[in-house]
Protein backbone atom coordinates (compact mmCIF):
# COMPACT_ATOMS: atom_id res chain seq x y z
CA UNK A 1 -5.89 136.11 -20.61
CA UNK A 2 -9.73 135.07 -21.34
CA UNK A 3 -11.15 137.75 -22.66
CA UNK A 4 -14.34 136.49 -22.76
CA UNK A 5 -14.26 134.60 -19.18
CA UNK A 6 -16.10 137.95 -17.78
CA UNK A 7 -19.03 138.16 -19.92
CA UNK A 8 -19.94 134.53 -19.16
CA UNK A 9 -19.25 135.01 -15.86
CA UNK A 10 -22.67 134.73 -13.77
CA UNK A 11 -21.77 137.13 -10.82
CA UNK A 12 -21.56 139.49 -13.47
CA UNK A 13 -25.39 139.14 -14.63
CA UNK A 14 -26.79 140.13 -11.65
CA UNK A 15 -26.82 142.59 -8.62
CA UNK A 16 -26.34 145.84 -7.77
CA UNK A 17 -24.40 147.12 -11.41
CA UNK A 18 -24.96 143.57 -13.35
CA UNK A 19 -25.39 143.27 -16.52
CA UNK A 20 -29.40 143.15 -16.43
CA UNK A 21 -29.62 146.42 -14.47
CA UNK A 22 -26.42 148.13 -16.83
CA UNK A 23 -29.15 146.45 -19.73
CA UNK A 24 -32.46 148.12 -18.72
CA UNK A 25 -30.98 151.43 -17.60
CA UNK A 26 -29.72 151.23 -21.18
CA UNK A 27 -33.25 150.76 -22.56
CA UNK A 28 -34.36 153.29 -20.32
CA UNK A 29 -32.61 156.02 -22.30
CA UNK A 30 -32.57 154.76 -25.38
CA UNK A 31 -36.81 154.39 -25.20
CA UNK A 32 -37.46 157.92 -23.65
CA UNK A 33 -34.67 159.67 -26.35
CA UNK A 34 -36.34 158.27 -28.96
CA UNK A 35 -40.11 158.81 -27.80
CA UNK A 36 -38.96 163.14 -27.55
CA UNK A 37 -37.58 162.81 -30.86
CA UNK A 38 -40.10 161.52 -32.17
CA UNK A 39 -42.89 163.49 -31.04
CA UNK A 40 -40.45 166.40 -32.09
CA UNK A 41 -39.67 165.33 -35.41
CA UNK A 42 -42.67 163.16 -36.95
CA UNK A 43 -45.33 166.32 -36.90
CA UNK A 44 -42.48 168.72 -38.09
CA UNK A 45 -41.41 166.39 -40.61
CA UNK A 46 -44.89 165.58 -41.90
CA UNK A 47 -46.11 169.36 -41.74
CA UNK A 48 -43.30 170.23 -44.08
CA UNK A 49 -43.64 167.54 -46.43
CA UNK A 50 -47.52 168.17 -46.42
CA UNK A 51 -47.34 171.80 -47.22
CA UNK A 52 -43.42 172.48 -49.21
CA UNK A 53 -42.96 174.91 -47.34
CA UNK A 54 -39.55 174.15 -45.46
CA UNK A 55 -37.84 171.89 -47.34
CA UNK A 56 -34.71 173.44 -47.24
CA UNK A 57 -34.68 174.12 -43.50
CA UNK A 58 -34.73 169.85 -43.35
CA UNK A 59 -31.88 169.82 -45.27
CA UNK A 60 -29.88 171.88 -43.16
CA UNK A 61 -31.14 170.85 -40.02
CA UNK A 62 -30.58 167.14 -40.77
CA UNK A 63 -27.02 168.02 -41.90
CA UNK A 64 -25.84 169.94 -39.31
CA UNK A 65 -27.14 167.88 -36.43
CA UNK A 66 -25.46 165.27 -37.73
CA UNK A 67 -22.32 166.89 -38.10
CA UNK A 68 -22.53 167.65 -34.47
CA UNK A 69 -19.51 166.01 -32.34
CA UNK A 70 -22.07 163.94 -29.51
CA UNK A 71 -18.74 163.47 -27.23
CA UNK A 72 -18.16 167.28 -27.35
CA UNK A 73 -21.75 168.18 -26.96
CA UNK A 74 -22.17 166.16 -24.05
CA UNK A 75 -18.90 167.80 -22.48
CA UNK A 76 -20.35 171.20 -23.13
CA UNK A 77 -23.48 170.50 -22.07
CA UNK A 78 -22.98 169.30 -18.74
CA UNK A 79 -20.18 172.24 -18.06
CA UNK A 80 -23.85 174.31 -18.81
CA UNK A 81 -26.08 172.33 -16.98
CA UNK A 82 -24.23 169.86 -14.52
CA UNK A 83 -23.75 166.71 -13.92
CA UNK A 84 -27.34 164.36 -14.58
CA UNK A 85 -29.32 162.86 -17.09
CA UNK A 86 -30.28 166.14 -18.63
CA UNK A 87 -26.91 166.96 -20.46
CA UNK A 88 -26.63 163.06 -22.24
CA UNK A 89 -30.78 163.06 -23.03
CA UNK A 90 -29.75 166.74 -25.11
CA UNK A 91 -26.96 164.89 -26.87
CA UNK A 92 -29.26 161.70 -27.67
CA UNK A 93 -32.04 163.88 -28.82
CA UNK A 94 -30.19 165.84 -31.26
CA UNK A 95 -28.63 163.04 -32.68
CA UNK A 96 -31.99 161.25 -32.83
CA UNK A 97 -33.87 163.69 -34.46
CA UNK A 98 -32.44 164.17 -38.08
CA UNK A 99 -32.82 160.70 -39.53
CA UNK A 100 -36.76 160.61 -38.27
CA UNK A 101 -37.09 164.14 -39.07
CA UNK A 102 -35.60 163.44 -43.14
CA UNK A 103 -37.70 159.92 -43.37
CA UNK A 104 -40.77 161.78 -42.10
CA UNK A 105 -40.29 164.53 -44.64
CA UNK A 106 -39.30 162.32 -47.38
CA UNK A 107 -41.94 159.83 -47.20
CA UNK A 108 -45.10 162.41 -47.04
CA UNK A 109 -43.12 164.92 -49.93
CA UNK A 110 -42.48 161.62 -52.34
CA UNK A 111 -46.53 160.39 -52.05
CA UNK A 112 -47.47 160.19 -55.79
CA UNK A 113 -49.50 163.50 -56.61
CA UNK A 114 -52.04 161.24 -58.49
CA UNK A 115 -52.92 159.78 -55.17
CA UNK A 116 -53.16 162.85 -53.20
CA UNK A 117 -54.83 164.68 -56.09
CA UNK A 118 -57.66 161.92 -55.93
CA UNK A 119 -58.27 162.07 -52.33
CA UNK A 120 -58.37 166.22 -52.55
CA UNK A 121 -61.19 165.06 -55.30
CA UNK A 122 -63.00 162.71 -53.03
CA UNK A 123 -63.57 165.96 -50.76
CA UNK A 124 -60.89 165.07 -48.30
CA UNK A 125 -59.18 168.48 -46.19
CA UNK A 126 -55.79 169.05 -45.75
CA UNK A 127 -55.84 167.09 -42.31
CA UNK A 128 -57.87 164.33 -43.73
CA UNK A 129 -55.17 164.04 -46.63
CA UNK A 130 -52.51 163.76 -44.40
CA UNK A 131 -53.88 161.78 -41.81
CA UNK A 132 -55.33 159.20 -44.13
CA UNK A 133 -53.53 159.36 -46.91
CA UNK A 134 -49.93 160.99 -47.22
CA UNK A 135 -48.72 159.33 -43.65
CA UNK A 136 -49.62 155.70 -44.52
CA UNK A 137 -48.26 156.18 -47.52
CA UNK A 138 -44.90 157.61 -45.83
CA UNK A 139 -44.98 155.38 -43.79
CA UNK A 140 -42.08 152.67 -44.98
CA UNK A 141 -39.70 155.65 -45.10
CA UNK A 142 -40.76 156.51 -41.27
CA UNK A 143 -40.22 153.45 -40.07
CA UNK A 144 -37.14 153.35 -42.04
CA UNK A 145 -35.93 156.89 -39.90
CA UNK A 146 -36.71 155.49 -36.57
CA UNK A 147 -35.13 152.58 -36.94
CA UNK A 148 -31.41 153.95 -38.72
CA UNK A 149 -31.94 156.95 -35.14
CA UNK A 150 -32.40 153.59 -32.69
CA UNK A 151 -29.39 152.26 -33.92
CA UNK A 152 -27.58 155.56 -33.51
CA UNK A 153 -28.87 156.01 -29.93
CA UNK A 154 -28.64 152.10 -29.02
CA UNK A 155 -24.04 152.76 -29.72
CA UNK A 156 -24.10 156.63 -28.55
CA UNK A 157 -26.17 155.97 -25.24
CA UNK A 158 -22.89 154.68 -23.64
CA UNK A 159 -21.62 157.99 -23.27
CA UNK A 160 -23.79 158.23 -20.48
CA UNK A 161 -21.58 156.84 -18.10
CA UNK A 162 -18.43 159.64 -19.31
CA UNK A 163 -20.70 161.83 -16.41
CA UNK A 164 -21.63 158.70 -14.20
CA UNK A 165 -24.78 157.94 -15.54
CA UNK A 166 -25.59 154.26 -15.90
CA UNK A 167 -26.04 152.13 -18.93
CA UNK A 168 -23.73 149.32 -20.79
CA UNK A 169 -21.15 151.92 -21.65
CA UNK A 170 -20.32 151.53 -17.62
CA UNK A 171 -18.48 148.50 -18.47
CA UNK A 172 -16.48 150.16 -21.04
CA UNK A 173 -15.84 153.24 -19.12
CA UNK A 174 -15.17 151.04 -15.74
CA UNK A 175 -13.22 149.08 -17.98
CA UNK A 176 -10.71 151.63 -19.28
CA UNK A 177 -10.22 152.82 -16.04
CA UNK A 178 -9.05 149.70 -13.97
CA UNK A 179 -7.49 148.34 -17.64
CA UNK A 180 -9.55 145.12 -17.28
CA UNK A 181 -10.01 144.24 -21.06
CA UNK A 182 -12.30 141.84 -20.44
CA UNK A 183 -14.83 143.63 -19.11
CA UNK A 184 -14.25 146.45 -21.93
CA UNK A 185 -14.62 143.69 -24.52
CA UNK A 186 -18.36 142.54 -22.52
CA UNK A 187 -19.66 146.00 -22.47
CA UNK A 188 -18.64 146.36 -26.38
CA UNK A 189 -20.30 143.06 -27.15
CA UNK A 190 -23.16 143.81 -25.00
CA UNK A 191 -23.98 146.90 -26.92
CA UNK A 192 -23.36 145.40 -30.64
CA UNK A 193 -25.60 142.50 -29.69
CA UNK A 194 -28.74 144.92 -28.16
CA UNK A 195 -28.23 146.74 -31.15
CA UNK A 196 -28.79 143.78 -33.52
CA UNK A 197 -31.68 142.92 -31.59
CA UNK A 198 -33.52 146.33 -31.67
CA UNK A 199 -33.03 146.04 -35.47
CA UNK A 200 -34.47 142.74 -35.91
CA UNK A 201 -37.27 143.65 -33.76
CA UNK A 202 -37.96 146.79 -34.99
CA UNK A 203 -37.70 145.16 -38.98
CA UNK A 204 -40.45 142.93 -37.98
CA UNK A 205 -42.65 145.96 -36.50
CA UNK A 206 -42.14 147.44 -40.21
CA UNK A 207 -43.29 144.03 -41.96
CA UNK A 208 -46.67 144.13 -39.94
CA UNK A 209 -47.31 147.97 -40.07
CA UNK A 210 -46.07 148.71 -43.59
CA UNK A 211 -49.21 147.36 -45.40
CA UNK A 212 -47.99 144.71 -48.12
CA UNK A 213 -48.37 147.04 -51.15
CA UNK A 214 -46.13 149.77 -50.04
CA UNK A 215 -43.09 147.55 -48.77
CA UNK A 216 -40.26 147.30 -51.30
CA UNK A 217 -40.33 144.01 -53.60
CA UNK A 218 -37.28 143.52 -55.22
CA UNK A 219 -37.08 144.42 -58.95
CA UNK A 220 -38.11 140.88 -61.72
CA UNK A 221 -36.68 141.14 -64.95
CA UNK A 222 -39.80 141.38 -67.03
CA UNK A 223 -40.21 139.55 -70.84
CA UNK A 224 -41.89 142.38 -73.09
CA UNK A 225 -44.87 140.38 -75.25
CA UNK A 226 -44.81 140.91 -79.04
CA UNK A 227 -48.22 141.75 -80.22
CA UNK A 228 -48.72 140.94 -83.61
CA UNK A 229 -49.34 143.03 -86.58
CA UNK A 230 -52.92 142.19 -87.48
CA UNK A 231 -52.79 144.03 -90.78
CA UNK A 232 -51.57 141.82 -94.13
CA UNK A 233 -47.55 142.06 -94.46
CA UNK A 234 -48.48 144.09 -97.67
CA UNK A 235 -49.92 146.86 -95.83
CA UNK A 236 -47.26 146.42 -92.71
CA UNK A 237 -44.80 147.30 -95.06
C-alpha cells in the first residue's frame, strides 16, 4: 500500500472538501481562536503584572486550563450547546488562553524596577508606564505566549471535525472511519507541516517586532582584565 500516493494525489487538492478548502477552514479557526484569546488574555495579563495584584489567580488559572481534557470538553460542551462551531471555539479558547495569559503576565511583572522607577520619575502615569514602557519591554515573552498557544490550537483544531465541523482533522476523522490509512497519514502530515509553518512565520514576526536589545543573545564566555596594582610591591604587600 502507498501511503503517501493520496497526499500527492491532485484530485485531492482541490474541490468541494480538498485539501485547500480542509486548509483555510483550518486557518479560519485557528485565526479567530486566537484573536478572542488574545484580546481576553493580553489586557488581563498585563493589568496584573502592572499592578501585583493577582498573581496567584494566573497561576491557577494557567494550571488548571491546561489541565483541562480538550476532547472531553468539547464532548460536554456540545451535549450543552449542540452541534456547531460554538462548542469547539470554547474548547480552543480555553486552551489558548493560559500560555498568552502567563507570557503576558510574566513579561510586564519581570520589567527591571530601575526602568519603570525612571519612567514614574520622568512624570509618566500608570497608563503611560505600561503603554510605553512595561509592554515593549514584555514584549519577547508575549510573543513568546502567542506563539507556544498557535501551536496548541494549529494540532487541537482538528477536533473540529469529531462534531462535523470542517478543518484538516476531516481527513483524519474521514480517515478512521472508512480505514483508508492513507488519507489518515495526509491529514496528520498536513497538520504537522501548517504547524511548522505558523512557527517559522510567526519567529520571524518576533525578530522584526522584538526591538534588537530585548531579544535573547546567547551567553559569550567573557575574559576578566587584571588591572594592575599601581602602588610599589612594598606597599601592595
Amino acid at each position: 500500500m502507498n501511503y503517501f500516493g493520496w497526499l500527492f494525489d491532485a484530485a485531492n487538492w482541490t474541490g468541494q472538501g480538498g485539501v485547500f478548502q480542509r486548509l483555510l477552514e483550518h486557518l479560519g479557526y485557528t485565526a479567530l481562536t486566537m484573536a478572542i484569546a488574545m484580546v481576553l488574555a493580553i489586557p488581563l495579563g498585563a493589568w496584573i503584572g502592572h499592578t501585583g495584584r493577582g498573581g496567584f489567580l494566573v497561576v491557577g488559572l494557567a494550571n488548571g486550563l491546561r489541565a483541562l481534557p480538550t476532547l472531553g470538553l468539547l464532548v460536554l460542551l456540545v451535549g450543552a450547546i449542540g452541534i456547531g462551531l460554538i462548542g469547539p471555539l470554547i474548547a480552543l479558547v480555553i486552551l489558548a488562553v493560559p500560555p498568552i495569559l502567563a507570557g503576558t503576565y510574566a513579561g510586564v511583572r519581570n520589567v527591571d524596577s530601575a526602568v519603570v522607577d525612571a519612567a514614574r520619575g520622568m512624570g509618566m502615569r500608570g497608563r503611560d508606564v505600561l503603554f510605553r514602557v512595561e509592554l515593549p519591554n514584555a514584549l519577547p515573552l508575549v510573543v513568546g505566549g502567542i506563539r507556544s498557544s498557535t501551536l496548541q490550537v494549529i494540532s487541537t483544531a482538528t477536533i473540529a471535525a469529531y462534531v462535523a465541523l470542517g478543518g484538516l482533522g476531516r481527513f483524519i476523522v474521514d480517515g478512521l472511519a472508512i480505514r483508508d490509512f492513507p488519507e489518515m497519514i495526509a491529514g496528520s502530515i498536513l497538520v504537522a507541516a501548517l504547524a511548522i509553518a505558523a512557527d517559522l512565520l510567526l519567529a520571524a514576526l518576533q525578530k522584526t517586532l522584538v526591538s534588537p536589545g530585548l531579544q535573547t543573545a546567547p551567553s559569550r564566555g567573557r575574559r576578566l582584565r587584571t588591572v594592575p596594582d599601581p602602588r610599589p610591591a612594598s606597599q601592595a604587600a
